[in-house]
PDB file of N, CA and C in Angstrom:
ATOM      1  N   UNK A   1      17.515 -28.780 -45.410  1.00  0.00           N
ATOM      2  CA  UNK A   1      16.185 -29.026 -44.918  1.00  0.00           C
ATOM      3  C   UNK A   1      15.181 -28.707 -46.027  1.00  0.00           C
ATOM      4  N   UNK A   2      14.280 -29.470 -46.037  1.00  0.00           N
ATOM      5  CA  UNK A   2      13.262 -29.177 -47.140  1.00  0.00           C
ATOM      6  C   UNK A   2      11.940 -29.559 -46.935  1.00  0.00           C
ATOM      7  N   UNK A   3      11.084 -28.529 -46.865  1.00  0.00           N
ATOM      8  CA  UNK A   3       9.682 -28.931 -46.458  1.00  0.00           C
ATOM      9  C   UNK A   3       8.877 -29.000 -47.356  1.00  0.00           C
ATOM     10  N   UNK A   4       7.416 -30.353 -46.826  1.00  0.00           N
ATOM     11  CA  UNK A   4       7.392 -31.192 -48.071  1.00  0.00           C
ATOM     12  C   UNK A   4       5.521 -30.503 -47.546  1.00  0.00           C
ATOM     13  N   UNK A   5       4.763 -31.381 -48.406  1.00  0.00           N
ATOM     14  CA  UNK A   5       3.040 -30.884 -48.167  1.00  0.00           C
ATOM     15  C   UNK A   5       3.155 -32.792 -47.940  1.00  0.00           C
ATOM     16  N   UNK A   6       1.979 -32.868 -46.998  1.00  0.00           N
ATOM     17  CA  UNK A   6       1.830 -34.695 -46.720  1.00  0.00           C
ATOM     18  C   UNK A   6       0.327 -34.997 -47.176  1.00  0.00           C
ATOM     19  N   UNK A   7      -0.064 -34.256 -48.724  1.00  0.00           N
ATOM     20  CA  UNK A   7      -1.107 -34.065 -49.034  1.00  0.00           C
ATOM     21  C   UNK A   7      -1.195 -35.598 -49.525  1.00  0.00           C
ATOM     22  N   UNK A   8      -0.496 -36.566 -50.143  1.00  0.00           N
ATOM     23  CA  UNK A   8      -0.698 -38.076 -50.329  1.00  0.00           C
ATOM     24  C   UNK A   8      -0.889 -38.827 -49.182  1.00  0.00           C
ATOM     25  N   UNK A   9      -0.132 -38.381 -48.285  1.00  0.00           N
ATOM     26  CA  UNK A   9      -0.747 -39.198 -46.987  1.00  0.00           C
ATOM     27  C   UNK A   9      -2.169 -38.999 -46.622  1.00  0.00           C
ATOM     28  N   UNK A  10      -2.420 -37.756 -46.878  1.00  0.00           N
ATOM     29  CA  UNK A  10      -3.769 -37.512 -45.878  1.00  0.00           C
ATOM     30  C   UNK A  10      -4.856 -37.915 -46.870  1.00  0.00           C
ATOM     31  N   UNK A  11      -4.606 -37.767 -48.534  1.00  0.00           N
ATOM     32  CA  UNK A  11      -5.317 -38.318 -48.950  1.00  0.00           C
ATOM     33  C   UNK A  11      -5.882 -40.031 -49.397  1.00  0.00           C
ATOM     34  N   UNK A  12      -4.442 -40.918 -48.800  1.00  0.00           N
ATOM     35  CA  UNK A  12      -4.199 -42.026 -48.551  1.00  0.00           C
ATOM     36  C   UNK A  12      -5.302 -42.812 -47.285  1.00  0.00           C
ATOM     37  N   UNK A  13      -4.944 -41.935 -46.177  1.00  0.00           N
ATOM     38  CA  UNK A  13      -5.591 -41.883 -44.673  1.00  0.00           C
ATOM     39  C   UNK A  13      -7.253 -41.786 -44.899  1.00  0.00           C
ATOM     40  N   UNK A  14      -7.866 -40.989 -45.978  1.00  0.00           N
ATOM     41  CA  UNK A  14      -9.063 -40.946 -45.748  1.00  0.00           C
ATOM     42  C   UNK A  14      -9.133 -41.717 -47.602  1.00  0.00           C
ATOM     43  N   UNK A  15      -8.725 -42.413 -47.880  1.00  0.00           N
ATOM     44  CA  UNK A  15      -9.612 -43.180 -49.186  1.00  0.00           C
ATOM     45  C   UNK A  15      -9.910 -41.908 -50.259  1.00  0.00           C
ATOM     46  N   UNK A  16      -9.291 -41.139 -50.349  1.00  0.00           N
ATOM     47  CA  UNK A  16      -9.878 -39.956 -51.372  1.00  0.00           C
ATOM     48  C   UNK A  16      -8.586 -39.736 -52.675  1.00  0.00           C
ATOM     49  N   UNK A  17      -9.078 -39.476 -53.653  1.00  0.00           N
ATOM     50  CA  UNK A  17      -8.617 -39.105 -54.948  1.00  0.00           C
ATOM     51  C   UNK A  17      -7.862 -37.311 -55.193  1.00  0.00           C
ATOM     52  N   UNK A  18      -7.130 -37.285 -55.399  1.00  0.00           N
ATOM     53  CA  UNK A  18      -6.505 -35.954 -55.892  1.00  0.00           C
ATOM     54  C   UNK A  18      -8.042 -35.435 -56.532  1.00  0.00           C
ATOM     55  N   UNK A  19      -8.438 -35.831 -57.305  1.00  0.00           N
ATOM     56  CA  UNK A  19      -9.471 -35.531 -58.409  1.00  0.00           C
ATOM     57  C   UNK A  19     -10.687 -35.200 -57.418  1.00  0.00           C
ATOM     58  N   UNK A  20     -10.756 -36.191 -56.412  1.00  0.00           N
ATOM     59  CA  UNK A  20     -12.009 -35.510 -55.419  1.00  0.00           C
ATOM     60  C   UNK A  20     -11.468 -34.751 -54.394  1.00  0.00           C
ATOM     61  N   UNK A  21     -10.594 -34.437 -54.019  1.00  0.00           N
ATOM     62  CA  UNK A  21      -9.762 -33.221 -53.147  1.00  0.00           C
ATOM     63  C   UNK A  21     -10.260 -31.967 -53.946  1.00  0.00           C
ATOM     64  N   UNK A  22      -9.695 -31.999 -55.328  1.00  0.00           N
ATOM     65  CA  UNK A  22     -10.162 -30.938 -55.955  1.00  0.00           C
ATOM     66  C   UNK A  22     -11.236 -30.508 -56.200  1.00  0.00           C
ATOM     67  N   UNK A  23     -12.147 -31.210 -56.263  1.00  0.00           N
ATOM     68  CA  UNK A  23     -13.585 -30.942 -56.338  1.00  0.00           C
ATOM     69  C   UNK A  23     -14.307 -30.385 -55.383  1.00  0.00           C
ATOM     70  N   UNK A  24     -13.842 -30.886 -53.984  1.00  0.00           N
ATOM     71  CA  UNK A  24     -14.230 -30.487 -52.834  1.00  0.00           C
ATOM     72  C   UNK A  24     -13.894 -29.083 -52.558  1.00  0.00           C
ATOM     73  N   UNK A  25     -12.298 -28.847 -52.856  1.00  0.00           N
ATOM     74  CA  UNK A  25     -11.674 -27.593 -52.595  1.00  0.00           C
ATOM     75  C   UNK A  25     -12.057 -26.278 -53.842  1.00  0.00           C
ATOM     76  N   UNK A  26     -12.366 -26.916 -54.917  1.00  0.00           N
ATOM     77  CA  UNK A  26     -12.661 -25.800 -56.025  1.00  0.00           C
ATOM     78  C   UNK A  26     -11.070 -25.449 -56.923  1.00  0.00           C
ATOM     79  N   UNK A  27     -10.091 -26.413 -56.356  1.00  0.00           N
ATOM     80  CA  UNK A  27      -9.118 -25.884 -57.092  1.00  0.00           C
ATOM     81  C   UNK A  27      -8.521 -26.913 -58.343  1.00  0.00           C
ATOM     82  N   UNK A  28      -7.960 -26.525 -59.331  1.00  0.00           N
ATOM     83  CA  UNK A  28      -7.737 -27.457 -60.458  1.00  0.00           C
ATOM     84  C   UNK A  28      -6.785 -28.896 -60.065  1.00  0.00           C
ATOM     85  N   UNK A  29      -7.210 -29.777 -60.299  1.00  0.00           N
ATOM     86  CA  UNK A  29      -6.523 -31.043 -60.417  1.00  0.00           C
ATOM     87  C   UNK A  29      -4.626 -31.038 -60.878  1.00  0.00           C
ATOM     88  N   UNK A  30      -4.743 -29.900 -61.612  1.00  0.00           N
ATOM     89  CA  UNK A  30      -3.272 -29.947 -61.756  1.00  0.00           C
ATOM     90  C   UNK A  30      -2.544 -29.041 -60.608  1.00  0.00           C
ATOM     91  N   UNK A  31      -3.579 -28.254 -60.546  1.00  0.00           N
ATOM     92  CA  UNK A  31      -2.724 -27.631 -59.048  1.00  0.00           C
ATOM     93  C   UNK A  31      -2.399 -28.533 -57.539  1.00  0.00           C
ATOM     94  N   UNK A  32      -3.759 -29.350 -57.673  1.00  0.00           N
ATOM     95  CA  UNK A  32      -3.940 -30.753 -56.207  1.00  0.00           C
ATOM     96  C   UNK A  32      -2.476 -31.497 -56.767  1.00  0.00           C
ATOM     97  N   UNK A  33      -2.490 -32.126 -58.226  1.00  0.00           N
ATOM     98  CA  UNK A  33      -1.420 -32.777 -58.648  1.00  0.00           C
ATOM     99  C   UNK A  33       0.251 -31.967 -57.976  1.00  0.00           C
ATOM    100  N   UNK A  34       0.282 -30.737 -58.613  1.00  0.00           N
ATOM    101  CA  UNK A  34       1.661 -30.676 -58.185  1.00  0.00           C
ATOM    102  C   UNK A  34       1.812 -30.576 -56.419  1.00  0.00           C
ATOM    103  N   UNK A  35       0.856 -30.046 -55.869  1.00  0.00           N
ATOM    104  CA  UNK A  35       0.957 -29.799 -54.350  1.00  0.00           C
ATOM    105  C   UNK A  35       1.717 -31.085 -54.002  1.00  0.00           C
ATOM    106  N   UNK A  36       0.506 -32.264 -54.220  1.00  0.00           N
ATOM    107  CA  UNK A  36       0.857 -33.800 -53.632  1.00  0.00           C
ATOM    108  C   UNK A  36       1.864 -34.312 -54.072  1.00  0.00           C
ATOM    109  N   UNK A  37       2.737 -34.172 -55.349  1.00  0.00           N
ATOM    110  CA  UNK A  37       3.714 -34.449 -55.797  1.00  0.00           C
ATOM    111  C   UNK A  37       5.000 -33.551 -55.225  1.00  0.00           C
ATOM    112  N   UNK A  38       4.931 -32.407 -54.478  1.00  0.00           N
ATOM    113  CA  UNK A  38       5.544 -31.368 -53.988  1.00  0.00           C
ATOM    114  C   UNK A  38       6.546 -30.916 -55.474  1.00  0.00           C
ATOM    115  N   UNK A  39       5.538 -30.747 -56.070  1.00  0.00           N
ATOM    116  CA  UNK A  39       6.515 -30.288 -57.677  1.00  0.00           C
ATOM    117  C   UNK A  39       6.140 -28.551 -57.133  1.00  0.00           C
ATOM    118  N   UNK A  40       5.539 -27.915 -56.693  1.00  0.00           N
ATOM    119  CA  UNK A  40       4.815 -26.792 -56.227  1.00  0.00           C
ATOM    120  C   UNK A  40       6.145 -25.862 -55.584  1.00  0.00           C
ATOM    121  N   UNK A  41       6.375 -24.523 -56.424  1.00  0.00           N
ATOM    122  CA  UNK A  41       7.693 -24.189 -55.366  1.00  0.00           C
ATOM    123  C   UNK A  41       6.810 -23.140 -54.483  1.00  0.00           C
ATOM    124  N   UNK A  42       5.687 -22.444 -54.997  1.00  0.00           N
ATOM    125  CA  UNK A  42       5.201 -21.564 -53.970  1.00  0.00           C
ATOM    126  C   UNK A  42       3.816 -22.150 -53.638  1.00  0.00           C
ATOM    127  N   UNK A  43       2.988 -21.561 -52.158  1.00  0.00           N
ATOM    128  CA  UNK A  43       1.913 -22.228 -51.699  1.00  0.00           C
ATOM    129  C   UNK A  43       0.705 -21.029 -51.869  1.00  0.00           C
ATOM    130  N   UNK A  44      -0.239 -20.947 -52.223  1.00  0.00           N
ATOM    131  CA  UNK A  44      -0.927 -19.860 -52.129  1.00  0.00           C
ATOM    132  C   UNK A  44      -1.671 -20.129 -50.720  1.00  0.00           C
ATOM    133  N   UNK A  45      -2.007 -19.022 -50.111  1.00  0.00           N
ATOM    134  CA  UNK A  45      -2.308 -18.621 -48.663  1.00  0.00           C
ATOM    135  C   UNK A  45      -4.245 -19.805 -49.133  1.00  0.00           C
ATOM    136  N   UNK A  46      -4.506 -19.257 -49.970  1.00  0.00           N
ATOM    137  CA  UNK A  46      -5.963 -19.423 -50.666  1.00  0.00           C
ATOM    138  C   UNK A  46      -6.305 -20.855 -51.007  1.00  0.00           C
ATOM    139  N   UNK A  47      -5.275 -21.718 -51.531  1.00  0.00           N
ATOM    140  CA  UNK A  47      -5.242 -23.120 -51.689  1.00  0.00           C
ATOM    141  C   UNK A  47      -4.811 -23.861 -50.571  1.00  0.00           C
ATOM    142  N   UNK A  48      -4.030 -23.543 -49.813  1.00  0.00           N
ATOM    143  CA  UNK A  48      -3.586 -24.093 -48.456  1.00  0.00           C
ATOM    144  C   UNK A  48      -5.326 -24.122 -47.357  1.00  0.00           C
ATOM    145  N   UNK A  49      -5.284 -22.815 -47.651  1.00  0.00           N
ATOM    146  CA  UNK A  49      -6.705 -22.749 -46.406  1.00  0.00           C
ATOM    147  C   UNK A  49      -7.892 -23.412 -46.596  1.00  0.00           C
ATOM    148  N   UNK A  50      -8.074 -23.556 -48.006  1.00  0.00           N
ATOM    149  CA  UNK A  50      -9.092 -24.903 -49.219  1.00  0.00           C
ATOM    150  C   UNK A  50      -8.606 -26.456 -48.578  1.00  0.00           C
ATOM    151  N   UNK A  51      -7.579 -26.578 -48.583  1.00  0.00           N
ATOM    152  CA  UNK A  51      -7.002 -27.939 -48.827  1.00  0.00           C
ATOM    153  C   UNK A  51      -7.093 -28.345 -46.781  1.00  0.00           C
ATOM    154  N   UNK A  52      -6.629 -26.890 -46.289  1.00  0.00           N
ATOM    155  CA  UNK A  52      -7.007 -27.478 -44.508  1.00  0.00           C
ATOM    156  C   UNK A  52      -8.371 -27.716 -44.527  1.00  0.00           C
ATOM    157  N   UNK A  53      -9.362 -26.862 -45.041  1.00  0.00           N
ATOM    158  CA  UNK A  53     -10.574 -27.198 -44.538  1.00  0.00           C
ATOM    159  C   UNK A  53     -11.299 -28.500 -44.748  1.00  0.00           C
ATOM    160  N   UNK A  54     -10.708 -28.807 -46.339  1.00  0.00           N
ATOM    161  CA  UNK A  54     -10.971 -29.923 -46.845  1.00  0.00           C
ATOM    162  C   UNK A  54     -11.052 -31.054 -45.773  1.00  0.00           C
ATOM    163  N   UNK A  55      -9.453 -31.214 -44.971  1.00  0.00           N
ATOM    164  CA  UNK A  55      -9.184 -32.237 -44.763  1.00  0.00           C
ATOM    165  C   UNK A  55      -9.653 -32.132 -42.806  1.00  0.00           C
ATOM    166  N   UNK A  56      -9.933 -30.864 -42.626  1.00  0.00           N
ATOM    167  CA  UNK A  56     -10.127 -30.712 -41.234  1.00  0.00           C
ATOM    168  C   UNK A  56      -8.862 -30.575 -40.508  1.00  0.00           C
ATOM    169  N   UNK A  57      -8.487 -30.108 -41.116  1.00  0.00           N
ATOM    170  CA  UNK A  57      -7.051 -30.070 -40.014  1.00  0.00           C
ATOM    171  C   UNK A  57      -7.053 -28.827 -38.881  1.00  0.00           C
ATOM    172  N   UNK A  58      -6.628 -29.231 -37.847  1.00  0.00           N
ATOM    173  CA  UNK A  58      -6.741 -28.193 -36.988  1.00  0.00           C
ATOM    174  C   UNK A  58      -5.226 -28.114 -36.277  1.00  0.00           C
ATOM    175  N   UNK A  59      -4.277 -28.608 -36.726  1.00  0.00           N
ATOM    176  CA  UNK A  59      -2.747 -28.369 -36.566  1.00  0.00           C
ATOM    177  C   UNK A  59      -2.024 -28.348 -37.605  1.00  0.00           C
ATOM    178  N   UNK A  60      -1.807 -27.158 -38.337  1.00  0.00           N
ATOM    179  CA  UNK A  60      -1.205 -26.822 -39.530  1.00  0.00           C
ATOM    180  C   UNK A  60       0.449 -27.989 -39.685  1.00  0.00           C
ATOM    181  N   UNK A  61       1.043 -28.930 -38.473  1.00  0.00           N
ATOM    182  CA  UNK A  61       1.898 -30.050 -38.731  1.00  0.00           C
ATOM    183  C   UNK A  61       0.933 -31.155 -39.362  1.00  0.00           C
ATOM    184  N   UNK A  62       0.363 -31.252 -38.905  1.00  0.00           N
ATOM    185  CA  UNK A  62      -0.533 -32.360 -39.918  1.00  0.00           C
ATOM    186  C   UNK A  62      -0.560 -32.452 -41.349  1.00  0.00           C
ATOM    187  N   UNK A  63      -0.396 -30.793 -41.902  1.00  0.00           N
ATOM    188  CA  UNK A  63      -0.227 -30.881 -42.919  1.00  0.00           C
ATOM    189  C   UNK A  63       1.338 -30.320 -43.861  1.00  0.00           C
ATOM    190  N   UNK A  64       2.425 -30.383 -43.169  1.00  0.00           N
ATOM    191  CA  UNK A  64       3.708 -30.295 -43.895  1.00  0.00           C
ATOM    192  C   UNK A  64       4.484 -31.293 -42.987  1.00  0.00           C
ATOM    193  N   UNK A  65       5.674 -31.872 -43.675  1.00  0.00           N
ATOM    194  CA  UNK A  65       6.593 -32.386 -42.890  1.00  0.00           C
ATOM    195  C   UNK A  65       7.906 -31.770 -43.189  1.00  0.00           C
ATOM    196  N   UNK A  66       9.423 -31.996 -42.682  1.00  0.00           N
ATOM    197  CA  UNK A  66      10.175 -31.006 -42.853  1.00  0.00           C
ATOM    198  C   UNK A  66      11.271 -32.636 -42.761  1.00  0.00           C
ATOM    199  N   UNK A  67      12.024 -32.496 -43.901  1.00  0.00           N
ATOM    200  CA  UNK A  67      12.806 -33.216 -43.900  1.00  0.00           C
ATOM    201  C   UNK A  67      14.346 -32.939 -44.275  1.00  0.00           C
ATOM    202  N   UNK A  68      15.819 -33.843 -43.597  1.00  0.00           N
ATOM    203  CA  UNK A  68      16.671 -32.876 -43.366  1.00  0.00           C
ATOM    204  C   UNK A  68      17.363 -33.451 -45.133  1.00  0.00           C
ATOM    205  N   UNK A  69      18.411 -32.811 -45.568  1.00  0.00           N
ATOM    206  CA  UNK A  69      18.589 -32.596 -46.761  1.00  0.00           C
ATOM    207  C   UNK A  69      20.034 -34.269 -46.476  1.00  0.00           C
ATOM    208  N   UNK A  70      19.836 -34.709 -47.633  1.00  0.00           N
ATOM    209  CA  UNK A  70      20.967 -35.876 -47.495  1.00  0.00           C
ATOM    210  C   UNK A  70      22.158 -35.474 -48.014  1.00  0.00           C
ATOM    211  N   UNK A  71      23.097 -35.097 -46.903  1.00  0.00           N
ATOM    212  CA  UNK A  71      24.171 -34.572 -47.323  1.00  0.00           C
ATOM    213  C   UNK A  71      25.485 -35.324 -46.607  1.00  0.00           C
TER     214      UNK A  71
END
């Protein structure tokens, strides 16, 4: 099982840029980059709570999905 961030979707869903995610949230473009790419092995409590507010989320599934491992 491996859980993913659906930060390309949501930024897909509303027309917005990694580059303006970050701007909004205050956090570096390479950090938005690896999140959305799920290159990211740890989440900071501090960028997660940036990136919900950003997007309005009010069900923390909205923003991860959990997918099962291909085995």
């Amino acid at each position: 099982m491996r859980i993913k961030l659906r930060i390309k979707v949501l930024l897909a869903e509303r027309d917005w840029t990694q580059k303006y995610l970050a701007e909004i949230t205050g956090l570096s473009t390479r950090l938005i980059s690896d999140l959305a790419n799920n290159r990211a092995k740890l989440y900071s409590k501090d960028a997660l709570e940036k990136i919900i507010i950003a997007f309005g989320i009010t069900d923390i599934n909205e923003l991860f999905i959990i997918e099962a491992d291909d085995k």
